[in-house]
C-alpha atoms as a PDB file:
ATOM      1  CA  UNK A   1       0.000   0.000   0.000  1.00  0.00           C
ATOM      2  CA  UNK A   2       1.562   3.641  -1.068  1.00  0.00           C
ATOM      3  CA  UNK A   3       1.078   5.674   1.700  1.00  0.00           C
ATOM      4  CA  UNK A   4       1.509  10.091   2.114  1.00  0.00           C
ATOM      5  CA  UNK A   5       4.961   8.832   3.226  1.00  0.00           C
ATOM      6  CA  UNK A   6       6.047   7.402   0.371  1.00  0.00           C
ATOM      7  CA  UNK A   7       4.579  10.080  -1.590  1.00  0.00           C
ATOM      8  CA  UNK A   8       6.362  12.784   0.243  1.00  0.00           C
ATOM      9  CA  UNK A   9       9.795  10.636   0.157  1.00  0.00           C
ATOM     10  CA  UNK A  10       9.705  10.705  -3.621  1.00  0.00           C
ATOM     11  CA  UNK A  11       8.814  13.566  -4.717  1.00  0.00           C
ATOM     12  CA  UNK A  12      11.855  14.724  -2.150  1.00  0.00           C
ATOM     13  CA  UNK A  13      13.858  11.864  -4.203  1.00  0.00           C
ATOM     14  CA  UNK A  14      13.104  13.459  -7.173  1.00  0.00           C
ATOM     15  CA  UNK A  15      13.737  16.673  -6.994  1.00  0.00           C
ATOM     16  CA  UNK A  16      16.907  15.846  -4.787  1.00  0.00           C
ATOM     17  CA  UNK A  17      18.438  13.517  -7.352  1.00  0.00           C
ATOM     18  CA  UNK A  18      17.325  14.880 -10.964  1.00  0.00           C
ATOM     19  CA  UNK A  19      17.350  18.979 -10.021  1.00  0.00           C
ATOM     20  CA  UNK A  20      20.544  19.668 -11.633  1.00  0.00           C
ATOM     21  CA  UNK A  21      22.155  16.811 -14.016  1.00  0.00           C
ATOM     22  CA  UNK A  22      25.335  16.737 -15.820  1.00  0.00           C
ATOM     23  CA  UNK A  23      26.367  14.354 -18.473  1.00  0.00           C
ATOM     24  CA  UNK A  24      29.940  13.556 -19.727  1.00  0.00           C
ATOM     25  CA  UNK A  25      30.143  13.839 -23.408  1.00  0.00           C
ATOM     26  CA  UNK A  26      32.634  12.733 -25.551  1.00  0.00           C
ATOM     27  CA  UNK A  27      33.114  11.687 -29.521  1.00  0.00           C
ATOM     28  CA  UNK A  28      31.288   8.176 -28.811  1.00  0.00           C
ATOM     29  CA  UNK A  29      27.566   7.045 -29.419  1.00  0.00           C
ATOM     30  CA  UNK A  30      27.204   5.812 -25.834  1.00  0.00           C
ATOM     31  CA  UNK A  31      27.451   9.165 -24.393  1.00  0.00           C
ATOM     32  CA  UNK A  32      24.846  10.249 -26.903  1.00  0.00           C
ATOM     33  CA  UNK A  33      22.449   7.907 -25.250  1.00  0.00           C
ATOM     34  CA  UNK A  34      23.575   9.468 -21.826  1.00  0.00           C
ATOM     35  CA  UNK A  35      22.571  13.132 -22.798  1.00  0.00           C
ATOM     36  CA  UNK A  36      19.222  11.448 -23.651  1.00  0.00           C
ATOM     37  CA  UNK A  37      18.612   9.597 -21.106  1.00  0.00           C
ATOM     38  CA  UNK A  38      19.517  12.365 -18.686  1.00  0.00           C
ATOM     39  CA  UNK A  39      17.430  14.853 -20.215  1.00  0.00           C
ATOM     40  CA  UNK A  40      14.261  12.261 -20.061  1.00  0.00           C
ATOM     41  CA  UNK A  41      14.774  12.168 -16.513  1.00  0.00           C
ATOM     42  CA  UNK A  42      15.832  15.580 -15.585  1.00  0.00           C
ATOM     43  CA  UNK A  43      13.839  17.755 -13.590  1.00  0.00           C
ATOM     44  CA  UNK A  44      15.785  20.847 -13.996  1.00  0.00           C
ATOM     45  CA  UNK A  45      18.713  22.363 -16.013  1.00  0.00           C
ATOM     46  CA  UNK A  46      21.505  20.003 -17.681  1.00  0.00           C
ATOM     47  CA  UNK A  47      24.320  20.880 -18.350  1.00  0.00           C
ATOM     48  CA  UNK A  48      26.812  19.016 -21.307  1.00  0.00           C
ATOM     49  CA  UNK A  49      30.445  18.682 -20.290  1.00  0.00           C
ATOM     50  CA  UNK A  50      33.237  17.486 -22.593  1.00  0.00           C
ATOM     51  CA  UNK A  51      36.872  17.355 -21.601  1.00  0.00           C
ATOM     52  CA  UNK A  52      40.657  16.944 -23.613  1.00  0.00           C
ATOM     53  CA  UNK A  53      43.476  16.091 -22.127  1.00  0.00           C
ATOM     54  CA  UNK A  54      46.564  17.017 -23.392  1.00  0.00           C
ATOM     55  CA  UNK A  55      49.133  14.768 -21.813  1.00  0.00           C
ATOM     56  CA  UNK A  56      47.487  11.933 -24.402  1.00  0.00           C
ATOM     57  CA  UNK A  57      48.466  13.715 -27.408  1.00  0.00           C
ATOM     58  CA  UNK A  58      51.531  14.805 -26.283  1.00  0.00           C
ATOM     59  CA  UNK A  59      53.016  11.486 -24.276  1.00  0.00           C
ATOM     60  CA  UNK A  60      53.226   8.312 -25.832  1.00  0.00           C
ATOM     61  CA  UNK A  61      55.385   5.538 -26.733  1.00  0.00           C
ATOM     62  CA  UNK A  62      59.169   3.938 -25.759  1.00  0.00           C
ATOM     63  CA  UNK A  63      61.188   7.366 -25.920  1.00  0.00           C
ATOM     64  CA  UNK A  64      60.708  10.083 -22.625  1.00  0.00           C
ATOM     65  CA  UNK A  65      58.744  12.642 -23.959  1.00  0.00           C
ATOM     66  CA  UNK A  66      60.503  15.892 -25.449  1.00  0.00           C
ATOM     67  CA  UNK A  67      59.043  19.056 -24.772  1.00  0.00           C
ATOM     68  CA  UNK A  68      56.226  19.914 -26.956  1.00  0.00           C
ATOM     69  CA  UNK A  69      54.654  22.861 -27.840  1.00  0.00           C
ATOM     70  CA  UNK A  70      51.026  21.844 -28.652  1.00  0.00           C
ATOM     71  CA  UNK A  71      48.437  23.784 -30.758  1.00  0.00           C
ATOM     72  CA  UNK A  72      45.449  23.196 -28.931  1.00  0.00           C
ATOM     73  CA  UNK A  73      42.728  24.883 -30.999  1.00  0.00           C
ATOM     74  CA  UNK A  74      42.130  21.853 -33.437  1.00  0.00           C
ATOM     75  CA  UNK A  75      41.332  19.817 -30.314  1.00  0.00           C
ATOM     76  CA  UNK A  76      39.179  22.119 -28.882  1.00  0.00           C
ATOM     77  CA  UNK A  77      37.197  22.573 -32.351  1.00  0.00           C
ATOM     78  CA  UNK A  78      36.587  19.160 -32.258  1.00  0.00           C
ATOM     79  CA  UNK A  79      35.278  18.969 -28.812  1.00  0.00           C
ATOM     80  CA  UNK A  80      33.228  22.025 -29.991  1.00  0.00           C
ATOM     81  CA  UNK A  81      31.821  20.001 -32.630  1.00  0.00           C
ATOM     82  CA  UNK A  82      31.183  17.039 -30.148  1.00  0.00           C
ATOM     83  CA  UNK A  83      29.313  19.517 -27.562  1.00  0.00           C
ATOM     84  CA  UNK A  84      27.297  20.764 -30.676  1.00  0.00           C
ATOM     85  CA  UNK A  85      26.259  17.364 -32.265  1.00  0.00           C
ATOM     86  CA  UNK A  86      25.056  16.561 -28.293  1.00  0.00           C
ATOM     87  CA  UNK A  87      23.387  19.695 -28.253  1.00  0.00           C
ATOM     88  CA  UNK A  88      21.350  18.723 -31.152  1.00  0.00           C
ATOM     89  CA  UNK A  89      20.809  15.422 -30.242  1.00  0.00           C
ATOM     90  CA  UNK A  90      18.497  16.744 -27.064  1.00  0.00           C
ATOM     91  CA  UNK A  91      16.910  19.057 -28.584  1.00  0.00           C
ATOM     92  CA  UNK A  92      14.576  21.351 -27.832  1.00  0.00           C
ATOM     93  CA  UNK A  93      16.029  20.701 -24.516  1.00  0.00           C
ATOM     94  CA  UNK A  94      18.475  24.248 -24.774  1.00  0.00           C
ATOM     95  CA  UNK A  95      21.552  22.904 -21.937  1.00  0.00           C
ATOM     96  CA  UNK A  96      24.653  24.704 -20.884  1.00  0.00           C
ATOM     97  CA  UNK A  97      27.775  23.363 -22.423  1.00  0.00           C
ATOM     98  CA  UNK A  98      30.754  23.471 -21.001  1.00  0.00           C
ATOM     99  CA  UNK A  99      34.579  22.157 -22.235  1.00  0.00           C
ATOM    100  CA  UNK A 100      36.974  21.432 -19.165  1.00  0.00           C
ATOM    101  CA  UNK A 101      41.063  20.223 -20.007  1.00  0.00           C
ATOM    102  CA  UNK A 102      41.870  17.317 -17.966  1.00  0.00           C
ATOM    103  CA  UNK A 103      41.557  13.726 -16.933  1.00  0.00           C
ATOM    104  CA  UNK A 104      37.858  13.846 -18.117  1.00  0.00           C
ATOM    105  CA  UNK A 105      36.658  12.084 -14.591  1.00  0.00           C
ATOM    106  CA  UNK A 106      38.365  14.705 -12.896  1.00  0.00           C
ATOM    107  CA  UNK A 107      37.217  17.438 -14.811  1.00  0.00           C
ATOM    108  CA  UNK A 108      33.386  15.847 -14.054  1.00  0.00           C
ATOM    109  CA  UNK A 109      34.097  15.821 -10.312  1.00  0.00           C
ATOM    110  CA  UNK A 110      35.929  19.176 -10.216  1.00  0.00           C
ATOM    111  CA  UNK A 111      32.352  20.846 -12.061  1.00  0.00           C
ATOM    112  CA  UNK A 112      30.403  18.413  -9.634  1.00  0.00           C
ATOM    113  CA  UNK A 113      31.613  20.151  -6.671  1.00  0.00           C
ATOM    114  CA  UNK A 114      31.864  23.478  -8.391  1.00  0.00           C
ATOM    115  CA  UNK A 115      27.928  23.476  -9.433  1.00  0.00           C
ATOM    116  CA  UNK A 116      26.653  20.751  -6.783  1.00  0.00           C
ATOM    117  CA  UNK A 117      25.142  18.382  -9.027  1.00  0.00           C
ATOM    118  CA  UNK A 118      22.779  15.964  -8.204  1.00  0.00           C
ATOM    119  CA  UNK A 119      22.753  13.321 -10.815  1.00  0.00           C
ATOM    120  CA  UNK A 120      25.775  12.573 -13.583  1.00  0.00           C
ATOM    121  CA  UNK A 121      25.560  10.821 -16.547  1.00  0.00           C
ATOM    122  CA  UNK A 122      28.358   8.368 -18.383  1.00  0.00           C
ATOM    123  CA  UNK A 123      28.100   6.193 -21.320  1.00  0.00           C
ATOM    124  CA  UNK A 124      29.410   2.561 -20.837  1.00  0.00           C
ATOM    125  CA  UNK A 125      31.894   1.699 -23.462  1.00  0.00           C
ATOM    126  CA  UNK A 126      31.711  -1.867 -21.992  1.00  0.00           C
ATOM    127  CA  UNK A 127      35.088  -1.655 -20.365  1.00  0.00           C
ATOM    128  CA  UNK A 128      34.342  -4.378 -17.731  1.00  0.00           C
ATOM    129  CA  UNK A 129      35.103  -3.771 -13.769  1.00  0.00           C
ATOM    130  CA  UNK A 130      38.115  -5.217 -14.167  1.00  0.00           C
ATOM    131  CA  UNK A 131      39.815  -3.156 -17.003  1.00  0.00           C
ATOM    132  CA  UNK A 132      37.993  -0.074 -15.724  1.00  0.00           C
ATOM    133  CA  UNK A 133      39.670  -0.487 -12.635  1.00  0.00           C
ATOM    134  CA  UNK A 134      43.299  -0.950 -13.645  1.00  0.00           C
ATOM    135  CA  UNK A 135      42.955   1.915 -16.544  1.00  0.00           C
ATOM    136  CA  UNK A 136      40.519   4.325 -14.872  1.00  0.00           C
ATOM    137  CA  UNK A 137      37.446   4.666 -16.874  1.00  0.00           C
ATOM    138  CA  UNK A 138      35.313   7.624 -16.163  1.00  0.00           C
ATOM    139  CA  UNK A 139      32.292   5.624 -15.385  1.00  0.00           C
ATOM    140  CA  UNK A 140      34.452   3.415 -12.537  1.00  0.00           C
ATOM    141  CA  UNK A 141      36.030   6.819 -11.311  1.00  0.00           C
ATOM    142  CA  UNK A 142      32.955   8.335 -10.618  1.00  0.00           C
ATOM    143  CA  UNK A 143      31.212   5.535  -8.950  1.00  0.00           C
ATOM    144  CA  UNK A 144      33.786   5.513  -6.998  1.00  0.00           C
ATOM    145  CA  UNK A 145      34.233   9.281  -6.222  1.00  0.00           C
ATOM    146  CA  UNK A 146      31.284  11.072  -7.296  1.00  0.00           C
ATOM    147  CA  UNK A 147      29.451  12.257  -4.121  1.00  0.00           C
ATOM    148  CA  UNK A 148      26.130  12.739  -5.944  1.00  0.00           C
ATOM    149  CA  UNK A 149      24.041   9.708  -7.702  1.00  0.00           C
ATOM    150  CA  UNK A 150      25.216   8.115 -11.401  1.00  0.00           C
ATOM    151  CA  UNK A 151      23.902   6.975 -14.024  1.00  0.00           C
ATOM    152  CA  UNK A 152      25.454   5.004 -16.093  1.00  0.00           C
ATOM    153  CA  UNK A 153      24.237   4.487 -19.761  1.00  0.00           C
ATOM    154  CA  UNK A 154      23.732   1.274 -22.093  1.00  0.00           C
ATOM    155  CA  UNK A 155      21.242   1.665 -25.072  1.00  0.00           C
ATOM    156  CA  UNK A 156      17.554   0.317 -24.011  1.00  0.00           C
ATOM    157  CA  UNK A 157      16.283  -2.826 -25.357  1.00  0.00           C
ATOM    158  CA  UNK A 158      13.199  -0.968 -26.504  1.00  0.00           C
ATOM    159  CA  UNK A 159      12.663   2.351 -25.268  1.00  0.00           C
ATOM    160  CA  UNK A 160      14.704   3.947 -22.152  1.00  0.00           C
ATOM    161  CA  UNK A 161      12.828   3.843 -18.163  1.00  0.00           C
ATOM    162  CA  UNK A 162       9.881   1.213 -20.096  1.00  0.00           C
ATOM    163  CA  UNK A 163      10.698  -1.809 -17.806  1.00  0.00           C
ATOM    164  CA  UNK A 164      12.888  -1.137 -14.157  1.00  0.00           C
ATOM    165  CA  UNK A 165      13.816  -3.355 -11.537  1.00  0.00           C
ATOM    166  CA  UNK A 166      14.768  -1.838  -8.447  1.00  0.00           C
ATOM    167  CA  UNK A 167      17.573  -3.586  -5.923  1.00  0.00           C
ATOM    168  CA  UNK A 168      16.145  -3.197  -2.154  1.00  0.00           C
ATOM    169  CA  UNK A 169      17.985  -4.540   1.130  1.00  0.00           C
ATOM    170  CA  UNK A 170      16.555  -2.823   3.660  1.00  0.00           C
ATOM    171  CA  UNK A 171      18.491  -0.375   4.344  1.00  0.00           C
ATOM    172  CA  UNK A 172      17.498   3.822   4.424  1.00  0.00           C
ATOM    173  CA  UNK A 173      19.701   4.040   1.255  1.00  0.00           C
ATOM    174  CA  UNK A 174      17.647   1.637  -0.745  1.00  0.00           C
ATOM    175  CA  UNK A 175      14.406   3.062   0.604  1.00  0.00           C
ATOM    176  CA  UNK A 176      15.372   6.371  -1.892  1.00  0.00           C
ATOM    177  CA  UNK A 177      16.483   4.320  -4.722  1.00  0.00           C
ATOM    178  CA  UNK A 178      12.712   2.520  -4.253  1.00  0.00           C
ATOM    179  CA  UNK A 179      11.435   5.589  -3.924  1.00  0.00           C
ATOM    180  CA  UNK A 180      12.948   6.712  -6.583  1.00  0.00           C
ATOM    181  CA  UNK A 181      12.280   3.753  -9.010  1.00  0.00           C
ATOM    182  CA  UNK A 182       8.763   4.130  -7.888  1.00  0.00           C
ATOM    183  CA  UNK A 183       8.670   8.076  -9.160  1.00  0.00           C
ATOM    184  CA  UNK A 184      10.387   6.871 -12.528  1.00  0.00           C
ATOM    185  CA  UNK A 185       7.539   4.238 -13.231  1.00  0.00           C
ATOM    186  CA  UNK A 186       4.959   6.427 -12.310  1.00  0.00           C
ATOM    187  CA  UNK A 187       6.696   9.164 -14.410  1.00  0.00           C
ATOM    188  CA  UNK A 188       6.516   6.997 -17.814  1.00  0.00           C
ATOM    189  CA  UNK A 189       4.249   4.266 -17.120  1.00  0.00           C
ATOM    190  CA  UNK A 190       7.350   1.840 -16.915  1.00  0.00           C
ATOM    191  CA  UNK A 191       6.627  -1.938 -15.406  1.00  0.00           C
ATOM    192  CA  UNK A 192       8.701  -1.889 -12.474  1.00  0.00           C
ATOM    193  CA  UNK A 193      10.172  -5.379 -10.684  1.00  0.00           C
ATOM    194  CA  UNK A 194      11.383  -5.000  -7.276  1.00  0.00           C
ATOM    195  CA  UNK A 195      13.863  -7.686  -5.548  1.00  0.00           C
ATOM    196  CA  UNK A 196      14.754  -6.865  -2.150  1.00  0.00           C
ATOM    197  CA  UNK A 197      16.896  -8.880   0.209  1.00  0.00           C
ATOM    198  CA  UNK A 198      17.907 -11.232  -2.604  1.00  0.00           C
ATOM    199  CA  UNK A 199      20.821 -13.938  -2.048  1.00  0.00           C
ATOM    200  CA  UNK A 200      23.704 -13.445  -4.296  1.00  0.00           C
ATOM    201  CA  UNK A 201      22.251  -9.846  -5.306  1.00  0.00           C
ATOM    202  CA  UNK A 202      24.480  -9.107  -7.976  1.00  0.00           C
ATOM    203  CA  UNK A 203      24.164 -12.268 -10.076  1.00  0.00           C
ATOM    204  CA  UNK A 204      20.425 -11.782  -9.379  1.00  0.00           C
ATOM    205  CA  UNK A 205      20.390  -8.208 -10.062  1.00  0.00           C
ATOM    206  CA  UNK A 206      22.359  -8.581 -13.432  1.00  0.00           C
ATOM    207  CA  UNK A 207      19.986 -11.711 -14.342  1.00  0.00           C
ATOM    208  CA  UNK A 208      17.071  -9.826 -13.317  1.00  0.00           C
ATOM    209  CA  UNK A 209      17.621  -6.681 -15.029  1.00  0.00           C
ATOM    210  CA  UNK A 210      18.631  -8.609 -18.428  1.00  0.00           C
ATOM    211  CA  UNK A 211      14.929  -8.145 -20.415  1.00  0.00           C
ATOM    212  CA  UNK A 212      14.687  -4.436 -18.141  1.00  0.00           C
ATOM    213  CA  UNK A 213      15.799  -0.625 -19.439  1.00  0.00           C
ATOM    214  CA  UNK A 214      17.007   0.724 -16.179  1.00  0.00           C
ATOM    215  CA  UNK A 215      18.160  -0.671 -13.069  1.00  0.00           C
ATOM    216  CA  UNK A 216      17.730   1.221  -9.966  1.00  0.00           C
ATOM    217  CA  UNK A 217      20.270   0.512  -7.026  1.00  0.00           C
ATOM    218  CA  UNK A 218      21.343   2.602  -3.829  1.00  0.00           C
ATOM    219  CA  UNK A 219      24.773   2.895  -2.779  1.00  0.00           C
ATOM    220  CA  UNK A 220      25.612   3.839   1.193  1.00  0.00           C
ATOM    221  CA  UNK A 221      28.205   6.305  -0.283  1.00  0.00           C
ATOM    222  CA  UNK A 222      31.594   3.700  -0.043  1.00  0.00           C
ATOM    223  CA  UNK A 223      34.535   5.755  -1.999  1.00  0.00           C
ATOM    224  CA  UNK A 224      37.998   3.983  -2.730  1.00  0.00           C
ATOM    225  CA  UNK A 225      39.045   0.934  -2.134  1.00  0.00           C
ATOM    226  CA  UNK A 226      36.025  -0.204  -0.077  1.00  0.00           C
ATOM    227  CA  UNK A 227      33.663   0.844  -2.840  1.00  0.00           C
ATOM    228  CA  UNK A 228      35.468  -2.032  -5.337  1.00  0.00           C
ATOM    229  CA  UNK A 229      33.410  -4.836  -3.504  1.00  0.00           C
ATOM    230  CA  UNK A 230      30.012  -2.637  -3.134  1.00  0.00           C
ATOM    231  CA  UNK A 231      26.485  -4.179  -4.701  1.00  0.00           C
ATOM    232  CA  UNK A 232      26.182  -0.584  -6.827  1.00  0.00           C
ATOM    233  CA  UNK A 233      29.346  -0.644  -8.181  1.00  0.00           C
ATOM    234  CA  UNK A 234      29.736  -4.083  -9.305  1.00  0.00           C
ATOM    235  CA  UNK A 235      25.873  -4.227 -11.334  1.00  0.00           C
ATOM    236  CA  UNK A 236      26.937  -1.026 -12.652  1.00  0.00           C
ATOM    237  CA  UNK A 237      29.585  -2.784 -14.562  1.00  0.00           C
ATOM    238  CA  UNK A 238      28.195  -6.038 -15.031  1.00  0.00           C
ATOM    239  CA  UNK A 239      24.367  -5.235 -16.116  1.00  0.00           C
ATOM    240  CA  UNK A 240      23.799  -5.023 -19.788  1.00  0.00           C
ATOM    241  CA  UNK A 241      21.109  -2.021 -19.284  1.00  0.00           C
ATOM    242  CA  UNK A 242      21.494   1.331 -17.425  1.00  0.00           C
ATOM    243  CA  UNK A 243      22.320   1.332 -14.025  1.00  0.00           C
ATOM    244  CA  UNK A 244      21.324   4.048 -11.867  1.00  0.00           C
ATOM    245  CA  UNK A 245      23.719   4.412  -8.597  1.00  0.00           C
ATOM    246  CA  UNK A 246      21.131   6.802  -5.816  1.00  0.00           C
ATOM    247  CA  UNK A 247      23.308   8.408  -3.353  1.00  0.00           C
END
């Protein structure tokens, strides 16, 4: 039964986690489907943040690197052009964009703390857990580090938020991530699943979610080395749909 309680807790949810959302862009399709997704489940202003780091053009193979005096302008045109392709891909939605120069997790966190987002938005480029963590993918960087929730972004079987299953164990943490799950179904009419208190709940999770658009998990805010064994972080990685990470 849904009581005022549950009402009151997400519509708090909702306006806590999707009031100001920021999506890391880059040159790929997958982050494409980020900015959409993001902007479907925005409730306020987004804002579109691409990054270039230098060092990787510059550094590179056997020899120590020389010093190198490096035109930057073509790079930044073509991060331009990657903002402005995003742009248009979320239109009429009109969002800021913004080009940082840097590690592009770091340059994410750095505007996170900067702006106090509540919600940001990765594409999976299907990395794995395990690569991710020994190379440092953005999406594995900011599970680990972001302090607000993530999303991160796998093209929907059908249509994006149509079918979600929610991960519950009881705790006050997964009581906003239901909540939240709740608000999204409601939002869009979505079927929702939810499988609380489940044995082996990432293998179950992962299985669970593998006919679903979005699945819904909270995380009890673990950063660094005790985050790499945490429920969120590993179906984040291992689910083939989205995986949205409520802090």
């Amino acid at each position: 039964m849904t009581t005022t309680t549950d009402h009151a807790v997400s519509r708090q949810a909702r306006t806590t986690i999707f009031g100001h959302v920021l999506v890391g862009i880059d040159d790929s399709p997958e982050s494409l489907e980020a900015a959409r997704q993001a902007v479907a489940l925005a409730q306020g202003p987004i804002t579109l943040l691409a990054a270039y780091d230098v060092t990787d053009a510059v550094v590179g193979g056997a020899m120590p690197p020389a010093p190198v005096y490096l035109d930057e302008g073509p790079i930044r045109e073509k991060v331009e052009a990657t903002l402005e392709r995003a742009g248009q891909e979320v239109s009429p939605v009109e969002p800021v964009t913004k080009i940082g120069r840097g590690r592009p997790w770091q340059v994410l966190l750095d505007e996170i703390d900067a702006e106090h987002h509540t919600l940001v938005a990765v594409g999976s480029h299907g990395a794995g857990r395990a690569k991710g963590i020994l190379i440092g993918s953005t999406a594995t960087e900011l599970i680990h580090k972001a302090p607000c929730s993530v999303l991160v972004a796998r093209p929907p079987l059908k249509q994006f938020h149509g079918s979600i299953v929610a991960g519950l164990d009881g705790s006050k943490e997964s009581a906003v991530a239901d909540a939240v799950a709740r608000d999204i179904a409601a939002r869009f009419g979505a079927d929702l699943e939810r499988y609380e208190n489940v044995p082996e709940p990432v293998d179950a999770l992962v299985e669970a979610a593998m006919g679903a658009d979005l699945l819904v998990v909270g995380s009890r805010g673990l950063h660094g080395l005790k985050a790499l064994g945490s429920v969120s972080e590993r179906v984040a990685h291992n689910a083939r749909c989205s995986v949205l990470i409520v802090r």
